[in-house]
C-alpha atoms as a PDB file:
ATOM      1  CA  UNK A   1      15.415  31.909  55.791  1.00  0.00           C
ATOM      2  CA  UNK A   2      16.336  35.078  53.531  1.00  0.00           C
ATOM      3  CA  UNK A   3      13.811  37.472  52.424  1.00  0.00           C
ATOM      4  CA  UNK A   4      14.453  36.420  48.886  1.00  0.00           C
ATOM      5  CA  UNK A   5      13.583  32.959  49.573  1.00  0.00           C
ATOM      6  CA  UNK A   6      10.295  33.742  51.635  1.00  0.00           C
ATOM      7  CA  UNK A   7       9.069  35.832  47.856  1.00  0.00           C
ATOM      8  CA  UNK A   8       8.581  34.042  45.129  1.00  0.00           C
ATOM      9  CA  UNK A   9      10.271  35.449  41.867  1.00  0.00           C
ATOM     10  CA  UNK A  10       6.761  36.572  40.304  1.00  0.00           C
ATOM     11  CA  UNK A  11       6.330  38.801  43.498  1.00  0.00           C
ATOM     12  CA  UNK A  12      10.194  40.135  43.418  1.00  0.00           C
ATOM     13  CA  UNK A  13       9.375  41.035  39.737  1.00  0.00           C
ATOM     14  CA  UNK A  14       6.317  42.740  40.457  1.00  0.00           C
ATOM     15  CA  UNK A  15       7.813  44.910  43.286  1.00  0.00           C
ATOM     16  CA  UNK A  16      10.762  46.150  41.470  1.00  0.00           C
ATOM     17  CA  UNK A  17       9.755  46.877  37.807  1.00  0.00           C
ATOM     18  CA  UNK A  18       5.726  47.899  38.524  1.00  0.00           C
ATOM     19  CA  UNK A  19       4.458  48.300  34.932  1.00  0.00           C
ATOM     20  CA  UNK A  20       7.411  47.948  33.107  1.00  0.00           C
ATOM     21  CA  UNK A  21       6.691  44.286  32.811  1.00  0.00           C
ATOM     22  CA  UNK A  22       3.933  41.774  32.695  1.00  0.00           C
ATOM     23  CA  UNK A  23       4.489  38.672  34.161  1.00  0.00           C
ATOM     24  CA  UNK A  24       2.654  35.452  33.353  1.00  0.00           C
ATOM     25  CA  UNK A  25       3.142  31.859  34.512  1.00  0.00           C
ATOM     26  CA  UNK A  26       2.874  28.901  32.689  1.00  0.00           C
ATOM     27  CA  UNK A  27       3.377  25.230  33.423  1.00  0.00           C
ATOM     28  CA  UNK A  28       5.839  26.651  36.453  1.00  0.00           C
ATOM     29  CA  UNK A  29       7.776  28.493  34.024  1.00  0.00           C
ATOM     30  CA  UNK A  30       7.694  32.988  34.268  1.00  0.00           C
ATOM     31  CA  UNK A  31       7.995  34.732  31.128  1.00  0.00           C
ATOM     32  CA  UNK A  32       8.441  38.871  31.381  1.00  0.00           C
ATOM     33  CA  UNK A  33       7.215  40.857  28.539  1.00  0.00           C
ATOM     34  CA  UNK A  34       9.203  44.447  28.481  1.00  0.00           C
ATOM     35  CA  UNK A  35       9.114  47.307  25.924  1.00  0.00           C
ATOM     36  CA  UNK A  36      11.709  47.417  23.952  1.00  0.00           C
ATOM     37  CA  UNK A  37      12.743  50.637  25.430  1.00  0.00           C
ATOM     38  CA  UNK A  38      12.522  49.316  28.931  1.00  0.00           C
ATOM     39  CA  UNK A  39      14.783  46.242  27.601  1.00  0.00           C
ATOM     40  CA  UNK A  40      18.221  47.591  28.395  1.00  0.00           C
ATOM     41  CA  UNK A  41      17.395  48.672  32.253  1.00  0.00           C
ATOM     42  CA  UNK A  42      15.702  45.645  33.020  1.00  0.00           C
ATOM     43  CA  UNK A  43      18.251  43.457  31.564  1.00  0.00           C
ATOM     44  CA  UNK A  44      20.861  45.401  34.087  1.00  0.00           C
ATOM     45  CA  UNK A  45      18.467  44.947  36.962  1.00  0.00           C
ATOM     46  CA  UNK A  46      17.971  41.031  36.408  1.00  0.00           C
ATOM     47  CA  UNK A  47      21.785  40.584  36.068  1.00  0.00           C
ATOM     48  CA  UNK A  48      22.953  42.506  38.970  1.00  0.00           C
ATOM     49  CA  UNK A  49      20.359  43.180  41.802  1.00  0.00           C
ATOM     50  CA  UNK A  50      20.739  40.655  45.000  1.00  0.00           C
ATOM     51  CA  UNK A  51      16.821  39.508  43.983  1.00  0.00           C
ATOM     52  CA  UNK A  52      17.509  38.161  40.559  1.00  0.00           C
ATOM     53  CA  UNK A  53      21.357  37.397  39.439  1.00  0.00           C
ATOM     54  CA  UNK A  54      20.360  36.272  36.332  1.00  0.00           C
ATOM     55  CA  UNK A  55      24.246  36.105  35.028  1.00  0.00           C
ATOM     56  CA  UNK A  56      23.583  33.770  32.566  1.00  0.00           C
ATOM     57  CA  UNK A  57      22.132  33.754  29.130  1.00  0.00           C
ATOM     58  CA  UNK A  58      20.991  30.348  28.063  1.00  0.00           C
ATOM     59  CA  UNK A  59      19.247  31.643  24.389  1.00  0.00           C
ATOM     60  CA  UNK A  60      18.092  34.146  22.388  1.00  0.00           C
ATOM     61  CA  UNK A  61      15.875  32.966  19.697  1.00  0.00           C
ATOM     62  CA  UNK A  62      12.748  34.735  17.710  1.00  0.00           C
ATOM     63  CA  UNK A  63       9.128  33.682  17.423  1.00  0.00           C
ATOM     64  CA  UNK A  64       6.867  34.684  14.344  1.00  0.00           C
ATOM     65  CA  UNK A  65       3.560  34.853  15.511  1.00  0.00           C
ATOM     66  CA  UNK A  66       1.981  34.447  11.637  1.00  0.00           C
ATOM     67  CA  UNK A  67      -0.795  32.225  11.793  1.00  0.00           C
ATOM     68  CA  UNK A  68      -0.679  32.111  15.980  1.00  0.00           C
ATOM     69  CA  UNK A  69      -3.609  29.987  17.110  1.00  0.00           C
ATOM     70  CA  UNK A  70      -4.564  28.720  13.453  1.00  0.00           C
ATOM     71  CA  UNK A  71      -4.182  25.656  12.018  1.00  0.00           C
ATOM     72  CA  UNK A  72      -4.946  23.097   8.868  1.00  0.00           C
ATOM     73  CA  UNK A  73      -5.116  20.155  10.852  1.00  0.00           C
ATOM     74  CA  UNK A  74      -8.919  18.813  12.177  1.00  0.00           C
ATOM     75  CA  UNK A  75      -8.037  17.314  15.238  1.00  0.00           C
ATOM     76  CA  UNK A  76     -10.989  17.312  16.919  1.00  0.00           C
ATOM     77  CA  UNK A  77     -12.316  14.285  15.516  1.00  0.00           C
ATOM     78  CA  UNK A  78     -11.311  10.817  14.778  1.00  0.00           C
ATOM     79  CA  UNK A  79     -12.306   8.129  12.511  1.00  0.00           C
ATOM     80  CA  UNK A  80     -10.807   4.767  13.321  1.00  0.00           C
ATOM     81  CA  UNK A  81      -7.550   4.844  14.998  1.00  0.00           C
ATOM     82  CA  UNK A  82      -6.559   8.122  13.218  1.00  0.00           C
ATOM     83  CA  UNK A  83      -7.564  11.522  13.335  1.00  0.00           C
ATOM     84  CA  UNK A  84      -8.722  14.118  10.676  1.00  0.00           C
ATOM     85  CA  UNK A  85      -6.032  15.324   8.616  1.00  0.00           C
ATOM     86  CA  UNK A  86      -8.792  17.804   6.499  1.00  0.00           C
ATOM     87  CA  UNK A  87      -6.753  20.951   5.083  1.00  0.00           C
ATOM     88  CA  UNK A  88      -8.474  24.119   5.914  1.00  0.00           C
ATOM     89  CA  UNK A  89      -6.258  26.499   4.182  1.00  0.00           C
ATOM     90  CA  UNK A  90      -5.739  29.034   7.542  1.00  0.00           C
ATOM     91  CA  UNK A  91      -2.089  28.312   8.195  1.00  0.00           C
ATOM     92  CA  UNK A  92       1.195  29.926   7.349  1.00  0.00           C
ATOM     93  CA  UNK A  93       1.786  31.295   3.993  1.00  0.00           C
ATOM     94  CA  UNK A  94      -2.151  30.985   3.400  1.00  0.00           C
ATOM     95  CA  UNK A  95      -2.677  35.418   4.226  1.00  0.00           C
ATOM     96  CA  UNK A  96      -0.830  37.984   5.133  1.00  0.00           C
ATOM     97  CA  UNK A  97      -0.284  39.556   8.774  1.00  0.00           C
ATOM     98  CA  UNK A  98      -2.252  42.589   8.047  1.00  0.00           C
ATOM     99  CA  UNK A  99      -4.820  40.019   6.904  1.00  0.00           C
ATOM    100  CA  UNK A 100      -4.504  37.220   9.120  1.00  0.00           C
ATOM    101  CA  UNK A 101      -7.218  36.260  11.214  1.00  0.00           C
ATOM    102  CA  UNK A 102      -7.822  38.438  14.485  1.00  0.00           C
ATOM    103  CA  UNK A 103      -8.470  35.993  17.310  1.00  0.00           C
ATOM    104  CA  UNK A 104      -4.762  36.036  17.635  1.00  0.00           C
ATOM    105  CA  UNK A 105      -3.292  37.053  21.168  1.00  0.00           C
ATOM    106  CA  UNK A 106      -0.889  39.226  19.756  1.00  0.00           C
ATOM    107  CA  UNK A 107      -0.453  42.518  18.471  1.00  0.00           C
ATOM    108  CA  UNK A 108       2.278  42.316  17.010  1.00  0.00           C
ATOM    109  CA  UNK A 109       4.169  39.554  14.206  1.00  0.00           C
ATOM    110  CA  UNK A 110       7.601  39.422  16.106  1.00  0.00           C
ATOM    111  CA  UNK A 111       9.418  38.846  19.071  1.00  0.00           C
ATOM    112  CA  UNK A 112      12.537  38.177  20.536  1.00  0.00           C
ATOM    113  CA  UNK A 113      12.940  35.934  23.653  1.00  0.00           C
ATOM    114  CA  UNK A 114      15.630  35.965  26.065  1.00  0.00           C
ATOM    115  CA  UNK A 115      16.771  32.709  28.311  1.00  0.00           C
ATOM    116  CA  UNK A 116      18.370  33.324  31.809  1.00  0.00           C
ATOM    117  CA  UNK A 117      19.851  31.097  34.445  1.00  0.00           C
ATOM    118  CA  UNK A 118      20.798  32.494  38.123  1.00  0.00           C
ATOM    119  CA  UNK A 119      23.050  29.856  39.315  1.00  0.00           C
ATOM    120  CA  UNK A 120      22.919  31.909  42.577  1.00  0.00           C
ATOM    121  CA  UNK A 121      19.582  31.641  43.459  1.00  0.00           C
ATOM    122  CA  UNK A 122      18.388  28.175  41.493  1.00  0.00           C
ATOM    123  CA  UNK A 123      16.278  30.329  39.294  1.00  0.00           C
ATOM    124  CA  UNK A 124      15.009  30.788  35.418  1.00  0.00           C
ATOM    125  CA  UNK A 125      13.251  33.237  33.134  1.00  0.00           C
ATOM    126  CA  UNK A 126      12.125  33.889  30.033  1.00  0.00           C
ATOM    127  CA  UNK A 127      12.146  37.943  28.943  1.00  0.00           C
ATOM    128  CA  UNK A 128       9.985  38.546  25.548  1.00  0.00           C
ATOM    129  CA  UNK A 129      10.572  41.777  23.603  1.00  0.00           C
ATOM    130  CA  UNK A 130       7.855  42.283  20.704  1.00  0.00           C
ATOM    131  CA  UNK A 131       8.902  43.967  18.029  1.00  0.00           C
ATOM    132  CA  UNK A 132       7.024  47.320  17.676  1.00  0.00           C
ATOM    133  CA  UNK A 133       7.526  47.226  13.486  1.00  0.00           C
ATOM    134  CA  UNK A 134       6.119  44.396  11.821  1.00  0.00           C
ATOM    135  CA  UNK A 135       8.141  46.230   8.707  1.00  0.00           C
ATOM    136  CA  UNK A 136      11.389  46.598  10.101  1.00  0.00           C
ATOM    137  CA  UNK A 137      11.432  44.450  13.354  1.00  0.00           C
ATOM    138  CA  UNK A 138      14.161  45.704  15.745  1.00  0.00           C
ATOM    139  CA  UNK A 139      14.837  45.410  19.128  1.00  0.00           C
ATOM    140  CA  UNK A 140      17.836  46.767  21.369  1.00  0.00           C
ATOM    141  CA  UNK A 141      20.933  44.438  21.879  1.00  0.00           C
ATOM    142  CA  UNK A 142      21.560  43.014  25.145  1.00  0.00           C
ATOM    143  CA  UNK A 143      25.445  41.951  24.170  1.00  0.00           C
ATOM    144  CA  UNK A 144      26.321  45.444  26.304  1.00  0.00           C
ATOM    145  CA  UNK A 145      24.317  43.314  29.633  1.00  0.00           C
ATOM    146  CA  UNK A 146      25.443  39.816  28.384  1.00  0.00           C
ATOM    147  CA  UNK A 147      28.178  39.822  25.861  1.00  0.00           C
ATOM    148  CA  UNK A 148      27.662  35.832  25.589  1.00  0.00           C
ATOM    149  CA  UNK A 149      24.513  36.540  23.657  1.00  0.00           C
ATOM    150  CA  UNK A 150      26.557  38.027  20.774  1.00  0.00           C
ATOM    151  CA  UNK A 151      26.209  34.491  18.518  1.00  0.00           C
ATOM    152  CA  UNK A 152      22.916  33.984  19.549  1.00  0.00           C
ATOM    153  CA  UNK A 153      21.468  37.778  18.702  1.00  0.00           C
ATOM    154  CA  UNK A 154      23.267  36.808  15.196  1.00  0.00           C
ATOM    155  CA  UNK A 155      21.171  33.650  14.779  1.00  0.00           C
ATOM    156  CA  UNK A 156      17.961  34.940  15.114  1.00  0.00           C
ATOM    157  CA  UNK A 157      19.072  38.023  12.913  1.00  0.00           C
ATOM    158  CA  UNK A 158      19.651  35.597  10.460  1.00  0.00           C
ATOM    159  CA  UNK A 159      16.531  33.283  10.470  1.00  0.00           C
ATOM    160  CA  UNK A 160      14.023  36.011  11.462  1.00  0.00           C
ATOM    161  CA  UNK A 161      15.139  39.311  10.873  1.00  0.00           C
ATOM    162  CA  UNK A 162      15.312  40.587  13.639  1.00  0.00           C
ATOM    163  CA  UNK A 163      17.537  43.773  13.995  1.00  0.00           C
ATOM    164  CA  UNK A 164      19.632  44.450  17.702  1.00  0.00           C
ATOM    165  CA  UNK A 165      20.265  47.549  17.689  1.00  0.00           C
ATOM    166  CA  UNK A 166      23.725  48.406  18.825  1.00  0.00           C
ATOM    167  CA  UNK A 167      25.256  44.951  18.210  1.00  0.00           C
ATOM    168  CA  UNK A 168      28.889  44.909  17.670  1.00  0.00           C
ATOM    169  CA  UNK A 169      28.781  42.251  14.302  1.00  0.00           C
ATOM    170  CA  UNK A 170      25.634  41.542  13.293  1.00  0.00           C
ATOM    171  CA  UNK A 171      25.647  39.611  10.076  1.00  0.00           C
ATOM    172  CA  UNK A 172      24.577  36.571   9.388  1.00  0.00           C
ATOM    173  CA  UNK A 173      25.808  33.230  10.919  1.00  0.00           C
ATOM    174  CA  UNK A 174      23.988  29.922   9.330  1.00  0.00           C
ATOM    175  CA  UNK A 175      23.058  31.000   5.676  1.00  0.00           C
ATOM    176  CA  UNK A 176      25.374  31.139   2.825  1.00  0.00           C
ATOM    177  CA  UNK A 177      26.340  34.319   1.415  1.00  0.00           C
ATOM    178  CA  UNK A 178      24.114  35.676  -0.595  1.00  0.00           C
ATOM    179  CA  UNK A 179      21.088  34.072   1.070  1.00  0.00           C
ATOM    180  CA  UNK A 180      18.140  35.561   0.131  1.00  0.00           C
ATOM    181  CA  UNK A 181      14.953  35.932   2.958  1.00  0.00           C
ATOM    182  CA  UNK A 182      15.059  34.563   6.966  1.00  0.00           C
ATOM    183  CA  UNK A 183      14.011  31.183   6.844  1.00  0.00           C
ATOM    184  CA  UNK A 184      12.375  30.781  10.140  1.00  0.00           C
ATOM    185  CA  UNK A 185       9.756  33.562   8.938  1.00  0.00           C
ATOM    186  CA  UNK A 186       6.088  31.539   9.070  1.00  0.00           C
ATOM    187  CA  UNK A 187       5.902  32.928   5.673  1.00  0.00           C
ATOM    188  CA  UNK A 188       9.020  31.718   4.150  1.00  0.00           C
ATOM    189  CA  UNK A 189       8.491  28.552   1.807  1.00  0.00           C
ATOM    190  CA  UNK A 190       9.333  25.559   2.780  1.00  0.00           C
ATOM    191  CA  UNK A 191      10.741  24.299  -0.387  1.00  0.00           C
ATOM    192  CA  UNK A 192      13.194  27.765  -0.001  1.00  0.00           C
ATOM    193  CA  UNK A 193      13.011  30.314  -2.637  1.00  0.00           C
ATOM    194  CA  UNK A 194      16.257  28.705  -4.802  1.00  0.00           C
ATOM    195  CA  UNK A 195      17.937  25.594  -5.872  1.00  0.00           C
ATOM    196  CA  UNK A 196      21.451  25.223  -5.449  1.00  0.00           C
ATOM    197  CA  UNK A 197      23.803  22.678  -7.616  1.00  0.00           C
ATOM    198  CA  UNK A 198      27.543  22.828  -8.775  1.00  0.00           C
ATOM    199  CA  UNK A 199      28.106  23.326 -12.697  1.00  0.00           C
ATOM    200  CA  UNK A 200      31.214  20.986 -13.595  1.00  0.00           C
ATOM    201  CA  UNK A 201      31.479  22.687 -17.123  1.00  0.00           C
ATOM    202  CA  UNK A 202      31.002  26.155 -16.225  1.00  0.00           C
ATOM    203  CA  UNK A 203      33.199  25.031 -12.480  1.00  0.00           C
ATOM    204  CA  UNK A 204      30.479  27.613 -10.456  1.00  0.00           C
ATOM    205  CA  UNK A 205      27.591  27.217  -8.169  1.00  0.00           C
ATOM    206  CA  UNK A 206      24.635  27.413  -9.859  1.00  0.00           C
ATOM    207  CA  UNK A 207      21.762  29.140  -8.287  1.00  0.00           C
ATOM    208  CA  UNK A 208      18.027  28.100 -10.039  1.00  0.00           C
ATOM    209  CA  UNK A 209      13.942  28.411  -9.467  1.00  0.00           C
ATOM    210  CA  UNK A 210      12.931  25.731  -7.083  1.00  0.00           C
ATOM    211  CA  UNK A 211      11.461  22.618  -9.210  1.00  0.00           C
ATOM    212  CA  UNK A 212       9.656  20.882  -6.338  1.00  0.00           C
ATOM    213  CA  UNK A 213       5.824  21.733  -5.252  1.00  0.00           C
ATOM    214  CA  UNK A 214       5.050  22.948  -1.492  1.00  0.00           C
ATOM    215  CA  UNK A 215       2.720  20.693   0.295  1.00  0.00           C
ATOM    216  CA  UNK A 216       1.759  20.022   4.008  1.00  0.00           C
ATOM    217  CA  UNK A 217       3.525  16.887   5.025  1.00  0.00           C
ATOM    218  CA  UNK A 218       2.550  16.560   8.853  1.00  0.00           C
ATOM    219  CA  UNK A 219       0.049  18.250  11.450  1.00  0.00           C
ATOM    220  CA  UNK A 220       1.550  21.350  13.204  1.00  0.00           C
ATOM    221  CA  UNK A 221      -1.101  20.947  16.831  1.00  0.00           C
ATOM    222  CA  UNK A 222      -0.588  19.270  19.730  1.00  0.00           C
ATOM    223  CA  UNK A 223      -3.041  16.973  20.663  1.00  0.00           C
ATOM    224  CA  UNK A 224      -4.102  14.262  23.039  1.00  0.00           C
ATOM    225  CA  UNK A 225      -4.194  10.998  21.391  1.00  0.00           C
ATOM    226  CA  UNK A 226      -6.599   8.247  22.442  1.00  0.00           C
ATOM    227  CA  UNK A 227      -3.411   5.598  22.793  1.00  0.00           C
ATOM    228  CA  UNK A 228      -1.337   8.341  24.897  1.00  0.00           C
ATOM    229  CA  UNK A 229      -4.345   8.983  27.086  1.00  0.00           C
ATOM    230  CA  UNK A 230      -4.756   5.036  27.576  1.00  0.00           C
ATOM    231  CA  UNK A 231      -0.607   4.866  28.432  1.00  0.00           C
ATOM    232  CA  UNK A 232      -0.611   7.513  31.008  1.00  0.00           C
ATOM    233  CA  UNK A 233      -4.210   5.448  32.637  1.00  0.00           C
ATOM    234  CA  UNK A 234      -2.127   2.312  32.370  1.00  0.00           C
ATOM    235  CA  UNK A 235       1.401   3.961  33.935  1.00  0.00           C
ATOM    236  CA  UNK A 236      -0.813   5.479  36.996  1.00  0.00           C
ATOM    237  CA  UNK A 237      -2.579   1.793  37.237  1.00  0.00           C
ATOM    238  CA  UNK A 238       0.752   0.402  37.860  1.00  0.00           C
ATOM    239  CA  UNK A 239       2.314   3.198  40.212  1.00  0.00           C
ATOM    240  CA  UNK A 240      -0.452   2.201  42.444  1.00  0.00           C
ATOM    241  CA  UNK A 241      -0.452  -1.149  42.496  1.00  0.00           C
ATOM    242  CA  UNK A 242       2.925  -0.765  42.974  1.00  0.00           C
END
């Protein structure tokens, strides 16, 4: 058996980079969370040394982290057969980063996540970059490492706002022209910020306010239910009669 085999790939990570990353695990998954001026370096390492060959980008996508840990839902509780659906007004679009509530994990309101495969070695991991301006959020582009993440750097520009640096086209690549805001952004409205309609008399797009109300239509936690709980009883009471 090789010496890459014997090491797991939290222990290969640790002996190469040191501080430059911190590795946790989670539900036998590894994410790596690198400076964005390590970013670059590591991304070289992970695609070419004999421990890693991570040669394949799967996704790049962005995560807001407004409102991280909060929600409107009561789910603690039920009455009946249903739970608590009790708005509590501490969700997205209810306060601001610089005033959102601090039991949050994270410092910081953005970050970009990167996807890789090693087909070599069976392997996966998930590298997240935070952003270290929650003004201008901007991270460097890894299309110089893995030039198949060019389309994918371009989506999250476009529904976060995320800026890669030294990306060869970035513009936007889902929105129409003219699209005003990132609509992935926690605090983005739901309804959008325009209504869009074609004018047969004037033969133009016309762009107007938005006529329709925001509400919360559906709980944003996951949570056990009582008849899920009773399934997976009933499933394991079969397997072992079985």
């Amino acid at each position: 058996m090789s010496v890459i085999n014997e090491t797991s790939l939290v222990e290969r990570l640790a002996a190469r980079f040191g501080d430059m990353l911190t590795v946790k695990v989670d539900r036998n998954e590894v994410t790596a969370e690198v400076a964005p001026r390590d970013l670059i370096a590591v991304a070289t390492a992970l695609r070419d040394e004999a421990g890693f060959r991570f040669t394949i980008p799967i996704d790049v996508c962005g995560v807001d982290y407004l409102s991280y840990g909060q929600t409107e839902w009561d789910t603690d509780t039920a009455q009946g057969d249903s739970f608590s659906r009790g708005v509590e007004g501490e969700a997205m679009g209810r306060f601001t980063w610089a005033d959102r509530p601090r039991q949050v994990e994270q410092p910081r309101r953005y970050a970009a996540v990167f996807h890789l495969l090693s087909i070599e070695l069976n392997q996966r991991i998930r590298v997240r970059v935070f952003c270290e301006d929650d003004a201008f959020p901007i991270v460097p582009s890894v299309t110089p490492v893995w030039p198949g993440t060019d389309w994918f750097e371009r989506e999250t520009f476009d529904l976060y706002g995320i800026i890669f640096d030294g990306h060869p086209d970035l513009r936007r690549i889902l929105t129409d022209y003219g699209f005003v805001g990132h609509p992935f952004r926690k605090d983005f409205p739901l309804i959008g910020n325009v209504e869009v309609r074609y004018d047969p008399e004037q033969k133009r797009v016309i762009y107007e306010p938005v006529s329709i109300e925001p509400r919360v239509l559906v709980p944003r936690t996951i949570r056990n239910d009582a008849d899920l709980d009773q399934a997976r009883a009933e499933s394991a009471d079969h397997w072992r009669e079985n």
